[in-house]
C-alpha atoms as a PDB file:
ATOM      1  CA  UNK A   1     -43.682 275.923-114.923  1.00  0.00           C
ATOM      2  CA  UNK A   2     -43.095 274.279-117.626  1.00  0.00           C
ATOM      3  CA  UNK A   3     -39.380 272.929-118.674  1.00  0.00           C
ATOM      4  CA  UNK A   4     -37.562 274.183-121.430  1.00  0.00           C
ATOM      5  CA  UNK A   5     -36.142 270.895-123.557  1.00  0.00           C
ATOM      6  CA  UNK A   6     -33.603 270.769-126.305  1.00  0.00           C
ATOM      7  CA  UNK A   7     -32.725 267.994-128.873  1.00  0.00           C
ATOM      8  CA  UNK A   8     -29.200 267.157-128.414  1.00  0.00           C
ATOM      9  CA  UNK A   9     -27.264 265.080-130.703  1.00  0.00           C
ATOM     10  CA  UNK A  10     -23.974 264.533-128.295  1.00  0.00           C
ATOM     11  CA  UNK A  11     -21.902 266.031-125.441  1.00  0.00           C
ATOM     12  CA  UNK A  12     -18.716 265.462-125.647  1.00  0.00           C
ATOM     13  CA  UNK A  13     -16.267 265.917-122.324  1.00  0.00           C
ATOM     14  CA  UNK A  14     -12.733 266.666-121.864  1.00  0.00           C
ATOM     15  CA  UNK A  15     -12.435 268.189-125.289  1.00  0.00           C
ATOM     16  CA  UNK A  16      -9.499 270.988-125.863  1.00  0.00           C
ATOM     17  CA  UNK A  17     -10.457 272.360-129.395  1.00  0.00           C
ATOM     18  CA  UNK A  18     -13.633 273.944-128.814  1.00  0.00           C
ATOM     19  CA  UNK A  19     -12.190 276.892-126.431  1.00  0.00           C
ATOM     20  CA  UNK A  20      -9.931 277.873-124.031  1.00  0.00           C
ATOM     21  CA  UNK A  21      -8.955 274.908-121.339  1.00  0.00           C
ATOM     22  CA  UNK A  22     -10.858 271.507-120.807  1.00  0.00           C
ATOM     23  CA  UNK A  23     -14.034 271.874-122.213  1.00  0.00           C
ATOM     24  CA  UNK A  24     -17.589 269.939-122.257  1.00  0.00           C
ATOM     25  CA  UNK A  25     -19.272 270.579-125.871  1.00  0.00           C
ATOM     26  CA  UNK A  26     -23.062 270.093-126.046  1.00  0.00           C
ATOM     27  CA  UNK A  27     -23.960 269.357-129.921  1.00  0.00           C
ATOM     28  CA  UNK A  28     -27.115 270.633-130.509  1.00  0.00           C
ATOM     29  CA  UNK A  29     -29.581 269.096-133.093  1.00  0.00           C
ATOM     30  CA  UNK A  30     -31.042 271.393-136.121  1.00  0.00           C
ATOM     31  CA  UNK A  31     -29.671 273.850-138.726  1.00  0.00           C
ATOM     32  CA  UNK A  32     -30.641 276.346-141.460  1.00  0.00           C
ATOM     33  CA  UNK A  33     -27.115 275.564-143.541  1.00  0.00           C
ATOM     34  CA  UNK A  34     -26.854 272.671-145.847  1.00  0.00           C
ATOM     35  CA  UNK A  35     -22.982 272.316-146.523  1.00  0.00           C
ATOM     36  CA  UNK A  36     -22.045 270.270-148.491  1.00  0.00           C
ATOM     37  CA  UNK A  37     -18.945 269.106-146.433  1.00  0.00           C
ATOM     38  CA  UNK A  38     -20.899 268.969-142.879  1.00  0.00           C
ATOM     39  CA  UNK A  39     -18.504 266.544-141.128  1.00  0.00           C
ATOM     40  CA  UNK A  40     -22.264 266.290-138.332  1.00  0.00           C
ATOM     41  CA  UNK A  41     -24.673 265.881-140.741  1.00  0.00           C
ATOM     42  CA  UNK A  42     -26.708 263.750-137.872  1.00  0.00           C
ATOM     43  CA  UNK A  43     -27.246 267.384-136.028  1.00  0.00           C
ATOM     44  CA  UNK A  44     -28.630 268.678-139.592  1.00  0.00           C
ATOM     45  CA  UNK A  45     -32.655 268.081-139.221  1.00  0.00           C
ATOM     46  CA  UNK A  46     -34.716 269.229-136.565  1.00  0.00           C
ATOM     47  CA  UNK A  47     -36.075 265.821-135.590  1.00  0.00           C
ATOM     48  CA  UNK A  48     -34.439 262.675-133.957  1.00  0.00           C
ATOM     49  CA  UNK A  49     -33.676 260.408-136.607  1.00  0.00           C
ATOM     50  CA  UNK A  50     -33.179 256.422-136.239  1.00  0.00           C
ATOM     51  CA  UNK A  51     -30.315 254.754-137.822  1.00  0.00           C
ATOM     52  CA  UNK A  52     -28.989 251.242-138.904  1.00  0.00           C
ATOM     53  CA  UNK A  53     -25.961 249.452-138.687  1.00  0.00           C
ATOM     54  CA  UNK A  54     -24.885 246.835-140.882  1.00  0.00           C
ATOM     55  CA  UNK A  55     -22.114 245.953-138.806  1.00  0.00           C
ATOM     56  CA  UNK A  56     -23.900 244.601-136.149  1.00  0.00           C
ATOM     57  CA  UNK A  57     -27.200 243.316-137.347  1.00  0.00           C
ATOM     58  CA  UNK A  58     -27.979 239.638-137.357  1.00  0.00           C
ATOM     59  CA  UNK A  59     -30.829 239.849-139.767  1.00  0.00           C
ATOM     60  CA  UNK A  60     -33.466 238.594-137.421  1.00  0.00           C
ATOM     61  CA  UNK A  61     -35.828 241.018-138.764  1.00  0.00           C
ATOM     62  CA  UNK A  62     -37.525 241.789-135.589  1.00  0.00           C
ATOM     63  CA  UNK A  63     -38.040 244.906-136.028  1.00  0.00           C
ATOM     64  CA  UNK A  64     -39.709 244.950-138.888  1.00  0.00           C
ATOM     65  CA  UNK A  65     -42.395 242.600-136.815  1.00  0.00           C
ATOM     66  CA  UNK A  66     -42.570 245.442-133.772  1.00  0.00           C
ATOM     67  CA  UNK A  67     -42.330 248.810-135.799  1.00  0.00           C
ATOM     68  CA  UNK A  68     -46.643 249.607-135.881  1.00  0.00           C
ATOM     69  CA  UNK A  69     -46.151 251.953-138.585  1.00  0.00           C
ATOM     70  CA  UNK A  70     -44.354 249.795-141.063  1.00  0.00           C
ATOM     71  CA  UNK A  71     -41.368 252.121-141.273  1.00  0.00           C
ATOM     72  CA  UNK A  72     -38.827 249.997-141.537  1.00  0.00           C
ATOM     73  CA  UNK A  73     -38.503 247.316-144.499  1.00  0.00           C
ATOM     74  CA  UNK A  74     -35.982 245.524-146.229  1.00  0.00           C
ATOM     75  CA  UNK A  75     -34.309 247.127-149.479  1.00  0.00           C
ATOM     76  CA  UNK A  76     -32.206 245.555-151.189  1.00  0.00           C
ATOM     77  CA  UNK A  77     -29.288 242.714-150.569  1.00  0.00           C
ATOM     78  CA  UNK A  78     -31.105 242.191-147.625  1.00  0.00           C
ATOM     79  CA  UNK A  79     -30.411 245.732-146.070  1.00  0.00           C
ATOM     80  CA  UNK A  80     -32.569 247.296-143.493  1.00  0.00           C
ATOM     81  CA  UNK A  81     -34.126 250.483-144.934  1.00  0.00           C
ATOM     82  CA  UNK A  82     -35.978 253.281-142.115  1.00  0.00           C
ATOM     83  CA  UNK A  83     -38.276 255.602-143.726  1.00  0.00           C
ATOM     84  CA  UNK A  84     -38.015 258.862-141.906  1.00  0.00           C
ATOM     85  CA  UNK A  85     -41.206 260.228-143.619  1.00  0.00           C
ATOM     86  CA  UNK A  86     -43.414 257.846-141.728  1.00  0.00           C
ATOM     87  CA  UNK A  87     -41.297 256.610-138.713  1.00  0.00           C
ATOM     88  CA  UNK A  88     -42.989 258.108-135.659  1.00  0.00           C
ATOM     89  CA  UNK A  89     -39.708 257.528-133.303  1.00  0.00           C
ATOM     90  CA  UNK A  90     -41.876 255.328-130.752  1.00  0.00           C
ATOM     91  CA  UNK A  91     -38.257 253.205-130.852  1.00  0.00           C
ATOM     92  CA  UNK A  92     -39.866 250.040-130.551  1.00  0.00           C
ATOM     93  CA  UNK A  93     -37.555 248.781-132.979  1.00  0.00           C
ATOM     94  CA  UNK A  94     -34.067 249.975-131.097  1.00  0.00           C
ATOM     95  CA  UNK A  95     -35.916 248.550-127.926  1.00  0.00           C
ATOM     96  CA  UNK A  96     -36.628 245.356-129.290  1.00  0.00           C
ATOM     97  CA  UNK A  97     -33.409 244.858-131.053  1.00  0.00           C
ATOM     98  CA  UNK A  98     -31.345 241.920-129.567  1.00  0.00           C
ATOM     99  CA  UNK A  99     -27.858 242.940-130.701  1.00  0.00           C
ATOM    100  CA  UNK A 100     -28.232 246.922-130.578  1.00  0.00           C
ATOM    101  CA  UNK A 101     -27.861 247.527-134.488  1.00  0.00           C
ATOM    102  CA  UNK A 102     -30.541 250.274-134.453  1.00  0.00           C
ATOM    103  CA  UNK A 103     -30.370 253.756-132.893  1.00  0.00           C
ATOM    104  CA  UNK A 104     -31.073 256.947-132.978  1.00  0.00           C
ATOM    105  CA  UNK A 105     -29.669 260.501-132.909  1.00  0.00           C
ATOM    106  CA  UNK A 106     -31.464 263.152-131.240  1.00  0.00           C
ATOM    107  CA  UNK A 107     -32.114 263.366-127.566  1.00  0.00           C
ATOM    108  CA  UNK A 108     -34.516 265.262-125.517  1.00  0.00           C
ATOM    109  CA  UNK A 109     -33.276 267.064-122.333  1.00  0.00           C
ATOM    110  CA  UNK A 110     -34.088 269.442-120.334  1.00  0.00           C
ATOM    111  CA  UNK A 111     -31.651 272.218-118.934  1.00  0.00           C
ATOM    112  CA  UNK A 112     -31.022 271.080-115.854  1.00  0.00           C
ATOM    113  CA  UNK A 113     -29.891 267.419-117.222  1.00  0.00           C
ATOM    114  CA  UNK A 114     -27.181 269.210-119.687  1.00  0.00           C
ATOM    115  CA  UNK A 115     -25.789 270.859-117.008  1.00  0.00           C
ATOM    116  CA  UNK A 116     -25.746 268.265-113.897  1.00  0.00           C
ATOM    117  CA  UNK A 117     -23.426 266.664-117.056  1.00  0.00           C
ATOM    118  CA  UNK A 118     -21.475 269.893-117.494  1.00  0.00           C
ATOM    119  CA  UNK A 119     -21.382 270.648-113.754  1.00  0.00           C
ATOM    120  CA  UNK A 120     -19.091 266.776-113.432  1.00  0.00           C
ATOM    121  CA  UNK A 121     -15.929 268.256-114.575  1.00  0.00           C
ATOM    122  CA  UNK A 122     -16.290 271.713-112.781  1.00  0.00           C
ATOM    123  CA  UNK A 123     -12.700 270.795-111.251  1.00  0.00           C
ATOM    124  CA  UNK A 124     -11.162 270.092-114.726  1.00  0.00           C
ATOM    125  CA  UNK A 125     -12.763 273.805-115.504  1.00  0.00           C
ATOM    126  CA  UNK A 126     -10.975 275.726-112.574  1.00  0.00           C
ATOM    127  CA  UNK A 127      -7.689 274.804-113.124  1.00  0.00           C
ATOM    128  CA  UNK A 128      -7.754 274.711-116.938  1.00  0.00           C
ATOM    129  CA  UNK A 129      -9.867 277.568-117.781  1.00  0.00           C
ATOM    130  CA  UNK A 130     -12.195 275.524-119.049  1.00  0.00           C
ATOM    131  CA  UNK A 131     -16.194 275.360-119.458  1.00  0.00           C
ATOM    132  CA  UNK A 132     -19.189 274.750-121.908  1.00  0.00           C
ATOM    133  CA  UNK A 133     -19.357 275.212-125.639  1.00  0.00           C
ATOM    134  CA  UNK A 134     -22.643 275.064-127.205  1.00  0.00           C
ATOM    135  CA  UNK A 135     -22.434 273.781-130.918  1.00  0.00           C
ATOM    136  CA  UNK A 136     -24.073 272.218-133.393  1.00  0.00           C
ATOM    137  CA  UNK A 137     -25.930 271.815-135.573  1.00  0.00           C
ATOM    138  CA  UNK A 138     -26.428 275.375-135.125  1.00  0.00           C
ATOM    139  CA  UNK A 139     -27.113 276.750-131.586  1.00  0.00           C
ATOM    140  CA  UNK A 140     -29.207 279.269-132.374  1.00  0.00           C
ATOM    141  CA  UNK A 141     -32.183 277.139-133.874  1.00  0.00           C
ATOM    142  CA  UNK A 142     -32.813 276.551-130.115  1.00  0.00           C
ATOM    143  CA  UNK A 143     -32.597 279.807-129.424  1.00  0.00           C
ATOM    144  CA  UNK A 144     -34.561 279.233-126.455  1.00  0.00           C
ATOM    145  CA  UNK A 145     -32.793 276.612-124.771  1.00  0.00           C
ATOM    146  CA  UNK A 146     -29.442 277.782-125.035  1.00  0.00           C
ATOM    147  CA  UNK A 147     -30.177 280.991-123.800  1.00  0.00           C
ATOM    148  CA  UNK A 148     -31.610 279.115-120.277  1.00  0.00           C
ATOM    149  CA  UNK A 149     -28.721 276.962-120.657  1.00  0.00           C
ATOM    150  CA  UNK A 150     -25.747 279.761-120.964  1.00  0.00           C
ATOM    151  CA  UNK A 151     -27.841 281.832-117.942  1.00  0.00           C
ATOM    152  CA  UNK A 152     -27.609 278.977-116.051  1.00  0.00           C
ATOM    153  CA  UNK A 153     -24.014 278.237-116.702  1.00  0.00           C
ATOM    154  CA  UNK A 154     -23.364 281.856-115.672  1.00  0.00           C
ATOM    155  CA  UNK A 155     -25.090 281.751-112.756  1.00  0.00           C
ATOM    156  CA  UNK A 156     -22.598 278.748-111.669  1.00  0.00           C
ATOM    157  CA  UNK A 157     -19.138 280.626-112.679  1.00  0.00           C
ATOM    158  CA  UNK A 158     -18.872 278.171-116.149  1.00  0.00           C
ATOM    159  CA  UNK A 159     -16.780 279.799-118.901  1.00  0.00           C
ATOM    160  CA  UNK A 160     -18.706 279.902-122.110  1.00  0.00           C
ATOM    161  CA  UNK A 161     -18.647 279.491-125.780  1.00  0.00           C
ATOM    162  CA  UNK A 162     -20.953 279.021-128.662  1.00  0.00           C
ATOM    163  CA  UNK A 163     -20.237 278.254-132.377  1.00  0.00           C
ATOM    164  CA  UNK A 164     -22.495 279.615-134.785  1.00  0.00           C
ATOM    165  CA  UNK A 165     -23.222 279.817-138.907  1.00  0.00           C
ATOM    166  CA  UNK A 166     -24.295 283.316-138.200  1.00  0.00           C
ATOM    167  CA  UNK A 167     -27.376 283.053-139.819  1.00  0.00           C
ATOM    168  CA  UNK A 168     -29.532 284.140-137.417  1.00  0.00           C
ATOM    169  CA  UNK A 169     -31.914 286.927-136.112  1.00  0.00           C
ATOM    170  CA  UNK A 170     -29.580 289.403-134.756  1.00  0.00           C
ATOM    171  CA  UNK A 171     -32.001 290.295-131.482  1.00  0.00           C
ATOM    172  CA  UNK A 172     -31.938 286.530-130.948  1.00  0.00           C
ATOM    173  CA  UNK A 173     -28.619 286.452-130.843  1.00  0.00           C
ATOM    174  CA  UNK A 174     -27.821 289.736-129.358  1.00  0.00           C
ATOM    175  CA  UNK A 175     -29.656 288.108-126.240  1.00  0.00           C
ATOM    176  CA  UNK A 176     -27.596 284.996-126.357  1.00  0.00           C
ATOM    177  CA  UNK A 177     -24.218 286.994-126.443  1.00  0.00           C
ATOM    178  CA  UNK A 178     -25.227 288.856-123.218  1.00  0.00           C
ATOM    179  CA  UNK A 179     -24.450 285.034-121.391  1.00  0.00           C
ATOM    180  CA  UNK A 180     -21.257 284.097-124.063  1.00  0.00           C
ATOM    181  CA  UNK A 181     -17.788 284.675-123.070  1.00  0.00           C
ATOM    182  CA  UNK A 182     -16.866 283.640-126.473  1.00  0.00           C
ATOM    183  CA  UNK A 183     -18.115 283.014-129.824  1.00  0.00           C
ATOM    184  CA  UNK A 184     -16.405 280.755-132.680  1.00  0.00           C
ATOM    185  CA  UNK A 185     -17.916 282.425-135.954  1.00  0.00           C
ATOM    186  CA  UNK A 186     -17.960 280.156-138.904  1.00  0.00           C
ATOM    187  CA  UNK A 187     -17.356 281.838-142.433  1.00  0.00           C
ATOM    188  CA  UNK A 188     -17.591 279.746-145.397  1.00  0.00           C
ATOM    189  CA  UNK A 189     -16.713 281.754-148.320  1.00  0.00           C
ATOM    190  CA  UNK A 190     -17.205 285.510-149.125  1.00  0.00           C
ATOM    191  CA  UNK A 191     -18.657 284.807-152.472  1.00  0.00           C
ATOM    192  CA  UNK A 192     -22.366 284.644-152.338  1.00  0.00           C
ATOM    193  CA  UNK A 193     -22.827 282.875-155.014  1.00  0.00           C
ATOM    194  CA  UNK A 194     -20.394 280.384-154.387  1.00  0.00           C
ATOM    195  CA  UNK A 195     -21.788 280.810-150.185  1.00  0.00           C
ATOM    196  CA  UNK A 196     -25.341 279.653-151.851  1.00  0.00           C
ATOM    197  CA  UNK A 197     -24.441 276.816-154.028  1.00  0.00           C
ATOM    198  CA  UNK A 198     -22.715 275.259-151.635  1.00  0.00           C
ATOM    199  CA  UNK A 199     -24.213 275.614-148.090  1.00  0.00           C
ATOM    200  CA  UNK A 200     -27.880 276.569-149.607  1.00  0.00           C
ATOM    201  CA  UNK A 201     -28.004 279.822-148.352  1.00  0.00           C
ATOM    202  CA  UNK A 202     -27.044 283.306-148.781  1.00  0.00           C
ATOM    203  CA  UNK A 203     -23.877 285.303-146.780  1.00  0.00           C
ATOM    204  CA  UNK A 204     -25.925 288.156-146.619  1.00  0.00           C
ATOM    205  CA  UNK A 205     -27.132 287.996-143.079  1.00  0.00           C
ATOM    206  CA  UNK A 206     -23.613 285.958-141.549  1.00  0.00           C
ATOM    207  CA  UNK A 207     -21.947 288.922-143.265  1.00  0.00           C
ATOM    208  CA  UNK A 208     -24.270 292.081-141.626  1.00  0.00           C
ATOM    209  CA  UNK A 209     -24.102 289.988-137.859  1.00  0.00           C
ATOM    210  CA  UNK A 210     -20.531 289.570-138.023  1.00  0.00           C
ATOM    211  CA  UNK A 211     -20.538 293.672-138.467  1.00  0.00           C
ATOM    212  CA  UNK A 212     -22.873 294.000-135.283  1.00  0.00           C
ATOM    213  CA  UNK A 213     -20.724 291.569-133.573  1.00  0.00           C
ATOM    214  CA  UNK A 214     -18.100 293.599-134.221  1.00  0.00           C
ATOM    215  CA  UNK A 215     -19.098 296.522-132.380  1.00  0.00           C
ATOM    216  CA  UNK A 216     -19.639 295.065-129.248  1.00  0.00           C
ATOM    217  CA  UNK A 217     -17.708 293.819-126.861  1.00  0.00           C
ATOM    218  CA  UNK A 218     -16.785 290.359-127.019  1.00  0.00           C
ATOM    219  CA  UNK A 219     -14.238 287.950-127.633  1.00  0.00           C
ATOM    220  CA  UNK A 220     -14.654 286.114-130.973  1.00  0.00           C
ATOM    221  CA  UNK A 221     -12.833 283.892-133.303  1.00  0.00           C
ATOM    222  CA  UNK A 222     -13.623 283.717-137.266  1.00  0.00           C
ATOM    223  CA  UNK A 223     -13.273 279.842-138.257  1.00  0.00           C
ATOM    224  CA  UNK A 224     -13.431 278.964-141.882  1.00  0.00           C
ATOM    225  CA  UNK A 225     -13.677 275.474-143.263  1.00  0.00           C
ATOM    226  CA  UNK A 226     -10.449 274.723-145.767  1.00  0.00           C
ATOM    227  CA  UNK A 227     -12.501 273.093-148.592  1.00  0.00           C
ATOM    228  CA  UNK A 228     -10.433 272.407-152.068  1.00  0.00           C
ATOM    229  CA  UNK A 229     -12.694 273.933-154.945  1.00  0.00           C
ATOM    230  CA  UNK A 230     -14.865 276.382-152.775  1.00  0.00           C
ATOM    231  CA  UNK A 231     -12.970 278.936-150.764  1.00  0.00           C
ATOM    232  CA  UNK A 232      -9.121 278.237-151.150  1.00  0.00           C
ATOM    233  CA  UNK A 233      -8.628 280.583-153.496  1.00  0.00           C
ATOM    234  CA  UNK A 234      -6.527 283.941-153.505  1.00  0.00           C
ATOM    235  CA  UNK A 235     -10.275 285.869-153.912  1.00  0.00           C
ATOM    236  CA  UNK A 236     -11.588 284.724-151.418  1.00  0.00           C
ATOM    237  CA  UNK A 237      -8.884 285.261-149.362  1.00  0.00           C
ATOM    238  CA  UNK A 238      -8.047 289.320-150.166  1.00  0.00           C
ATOM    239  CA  UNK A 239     -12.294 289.302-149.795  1.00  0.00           C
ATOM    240  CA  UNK A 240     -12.426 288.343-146.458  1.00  0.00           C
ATOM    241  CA  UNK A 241      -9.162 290.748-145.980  1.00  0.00           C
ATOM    242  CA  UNK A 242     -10.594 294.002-147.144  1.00  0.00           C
ATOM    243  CA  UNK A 243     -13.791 292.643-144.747  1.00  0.00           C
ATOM    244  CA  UNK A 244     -11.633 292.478-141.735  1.00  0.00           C
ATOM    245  CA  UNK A 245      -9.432 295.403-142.423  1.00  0.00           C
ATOM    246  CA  UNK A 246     -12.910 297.018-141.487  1.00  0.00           C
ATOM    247  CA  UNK A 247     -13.176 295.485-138.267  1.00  0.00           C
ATOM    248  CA  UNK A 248     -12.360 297.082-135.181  1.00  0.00           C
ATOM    249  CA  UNK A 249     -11.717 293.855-133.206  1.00  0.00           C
ATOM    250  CA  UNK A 250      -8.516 292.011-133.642  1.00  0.00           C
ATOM    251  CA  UNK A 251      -8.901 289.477-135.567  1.00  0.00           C
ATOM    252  CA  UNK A 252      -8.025 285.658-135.012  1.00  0.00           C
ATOM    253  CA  UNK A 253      -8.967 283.526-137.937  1.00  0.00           C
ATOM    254  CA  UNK A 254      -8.827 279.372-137.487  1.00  0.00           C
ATOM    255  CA  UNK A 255      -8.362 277.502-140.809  1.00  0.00           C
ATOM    256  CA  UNK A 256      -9.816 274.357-140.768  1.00  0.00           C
ATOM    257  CA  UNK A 257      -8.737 271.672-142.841  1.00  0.00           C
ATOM    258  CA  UNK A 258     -11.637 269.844-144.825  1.00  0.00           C
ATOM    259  CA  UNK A 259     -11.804 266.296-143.419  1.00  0.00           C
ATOM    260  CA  UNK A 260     -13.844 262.960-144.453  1.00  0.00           C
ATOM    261  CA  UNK A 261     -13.818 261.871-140.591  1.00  0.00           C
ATOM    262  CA  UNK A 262     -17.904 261.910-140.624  1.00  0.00           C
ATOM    263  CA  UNK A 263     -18.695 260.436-143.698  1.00  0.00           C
ATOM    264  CA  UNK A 264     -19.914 256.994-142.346  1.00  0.00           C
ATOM    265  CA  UNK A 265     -22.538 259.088-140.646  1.00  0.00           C
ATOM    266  CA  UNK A 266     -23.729 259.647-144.097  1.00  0.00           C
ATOM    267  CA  UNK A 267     -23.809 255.919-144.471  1.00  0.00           C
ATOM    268  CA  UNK A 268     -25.769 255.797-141.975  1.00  0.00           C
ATOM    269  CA  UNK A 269     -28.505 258.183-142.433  1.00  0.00           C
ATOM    270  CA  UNK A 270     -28.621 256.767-146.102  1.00  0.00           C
ATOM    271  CA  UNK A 271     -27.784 260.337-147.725  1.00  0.00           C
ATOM    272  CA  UNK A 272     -25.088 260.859-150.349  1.00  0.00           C
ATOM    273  CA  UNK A 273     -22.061 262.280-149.684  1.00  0.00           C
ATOM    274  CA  UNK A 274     -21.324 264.964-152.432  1.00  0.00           C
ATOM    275  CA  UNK A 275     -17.822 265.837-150.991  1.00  0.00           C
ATOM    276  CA  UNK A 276     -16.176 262.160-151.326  1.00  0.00           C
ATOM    277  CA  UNK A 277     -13.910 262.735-154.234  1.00  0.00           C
ATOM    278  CA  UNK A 278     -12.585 265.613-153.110  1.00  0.00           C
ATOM    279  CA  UNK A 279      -8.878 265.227-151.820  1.00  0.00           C
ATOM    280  CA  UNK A 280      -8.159 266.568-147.986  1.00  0.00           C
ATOM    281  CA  UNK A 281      -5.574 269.698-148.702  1.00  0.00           C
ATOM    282  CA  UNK A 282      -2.199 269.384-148.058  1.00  0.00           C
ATOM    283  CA  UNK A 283      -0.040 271.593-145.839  1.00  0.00           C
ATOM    284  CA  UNK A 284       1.894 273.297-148.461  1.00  0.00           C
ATOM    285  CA  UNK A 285      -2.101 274.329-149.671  1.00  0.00           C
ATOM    286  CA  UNK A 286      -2.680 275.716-146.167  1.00  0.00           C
ATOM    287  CA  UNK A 287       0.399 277.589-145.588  1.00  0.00           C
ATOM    288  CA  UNK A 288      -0.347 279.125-149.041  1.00  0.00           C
ATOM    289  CA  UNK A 289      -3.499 280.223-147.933  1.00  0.00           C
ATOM    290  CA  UNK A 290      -2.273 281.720-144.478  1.00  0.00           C
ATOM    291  CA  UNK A 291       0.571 283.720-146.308  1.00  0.00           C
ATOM    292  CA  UNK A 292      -2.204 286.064-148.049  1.00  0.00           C
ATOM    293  CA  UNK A 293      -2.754 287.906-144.778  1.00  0.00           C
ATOM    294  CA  UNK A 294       0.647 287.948-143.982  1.00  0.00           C
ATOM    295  CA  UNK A 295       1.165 291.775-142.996  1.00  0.00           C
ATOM    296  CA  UNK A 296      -2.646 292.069-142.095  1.00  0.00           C
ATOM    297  CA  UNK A 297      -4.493 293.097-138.986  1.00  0.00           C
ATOM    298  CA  UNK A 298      -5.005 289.225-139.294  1.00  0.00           C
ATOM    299  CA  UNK A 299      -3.732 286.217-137.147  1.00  0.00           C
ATOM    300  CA  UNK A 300      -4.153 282.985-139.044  1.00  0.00           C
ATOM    301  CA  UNK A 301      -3.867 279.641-137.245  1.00  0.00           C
ATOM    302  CA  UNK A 302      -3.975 276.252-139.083  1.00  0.00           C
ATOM    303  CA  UNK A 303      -6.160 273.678-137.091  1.00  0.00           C
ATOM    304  CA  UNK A 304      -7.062 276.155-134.598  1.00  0.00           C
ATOM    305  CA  UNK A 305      -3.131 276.243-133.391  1.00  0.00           C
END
């Protein structure tokens, strides 16, 4: 039989934001959304992608000599240029080069290689409460994989979490639920005009899962990214109140302050940045923001605390 293999972009141990106790995250590669703030943008496309870094190249230009396709050229100043559109990721050129300025993001594994590297901090899991988060990216693009992934974590006692956009088929994530213990649901603004200028999609179908989700029984936690100019305001905020005044779940909502932390990855991929004038919000902005659902069926927490 054959194995099931997903792209994966990172896993990250020992982390205590992504769920309850001491937690590995597994960063899936590929998603439908296209925010404009996407502080992963490395987990955005659907294919490994190789990258160069200035910093440590000694401009020996060998791998312009061992790439067979010609994908990789000078541009200017001397700078090392990959085209993606004819790179066929044989990684001669990260191979080959002496001081380890080229690599790539994106990396094949099966299930059972994800979880021997979950399984390592099973002891960290017990006593903490701990376990696996699947994120992203967005999980559900490999719908397949997680699902043997979260079956197998059940079948070994691991706590688990996902984080999703939402925007997904609801049967295909209906199925993935039956194996979550919890799910961190992103909303990024109500508006869905304002949802498809700025992550180039519609709400439409985040907005009719989170209903379904709803109804069944399951922890989950709303998460919206704090982003000056696009869903601070008081609108969107009494929105997404009269949305969850509907909700029969109690609802926890994380506000997430809107961070530059992964803009170098930009650099990186050679792709513009269209957030980097934009000012990270101030607390005084945040508390403001939490204090329209004070008296709600809603419990805000800044920074997921």
């Amino acid at each position: 039989m054959k194995k099931i293999k997903g792209l994966v972009v990172n896993i990250q141990r020992y982390s205590i934001h992504d769920g309850p106790g001491i937690r590995t995250v597994v960063f899936m590669k590929g998603c439908p959304l296209r925010c404009k703030w996407c502080s992963n943008p490395e987990a955005i496309k659907s294919t490994r992608e190789i990258f160069w870094q200035e910093d440590k190249c000694i401009g020996c230009l060998t791998c312009l000599t061992v790439c067979p396709v010609k994908a990789v050229r000078i541009s200017g100043e001397k700078k090392i240029f990959i085209d993606q559109s004819i790179c066929n990721l044989n990684e001669l050129c990260i191979k080959n080069c002496p001081s380890g300025a080229l690599d790539i993001f994106g990396y094949e594994m099966t299930v059972d290689e994800v979880i021997d590297i979950v399984k390592k901090d099973l002891s960290y899991y017990d006593v903490s409460g701990g376990g696996i988060t699947l994120s992203g990216g967005e999980v559900m693009h490999q719908f397949k994989f997680a699902v043997e992934l979260l079956k197998k974590c059940k079948a070994e006692k691991i706590n688990t979490a996902i984080e999703t956009t939402g925007y997904s088929d609801w049967n295909k994530m209906e199925e993935l639920l039956k194996y979550t213990d919890l799910v961190f649901y992103d909303l990024k603004s109500m508006d869905e005009e304002i949802h498809k200028a700025t992550t180039g999609v519609s709400n439409k179908i985040i907005l009719e899962n989170l209903v379904k989700l709803d109804k069944l029984n399951i922890n989950f936690i709303i998460r919206m990214p704090f982003i000056p100019g696009v869903n601070d305001t008081s609108q969107n905020a009494h929105m997404m109140i009269d949305f969850f005044s509907k909700c029969k779940s109690e609802i926890t909502l994380q506000i997430l302050p809107f961070h530059k932390y992964g803009s170098y990855k930009y650099k990186l991929l050679k792709i513009p940045f269209e957030m980097e004038d934009v000012e990270m919000p101030k607390q005084t902005e945040l508390e403001k923001f939490k204090a329209y659902f004070k008296g709600t069926n809603v419990k805000v927490e800044i920074g997921g605390r």
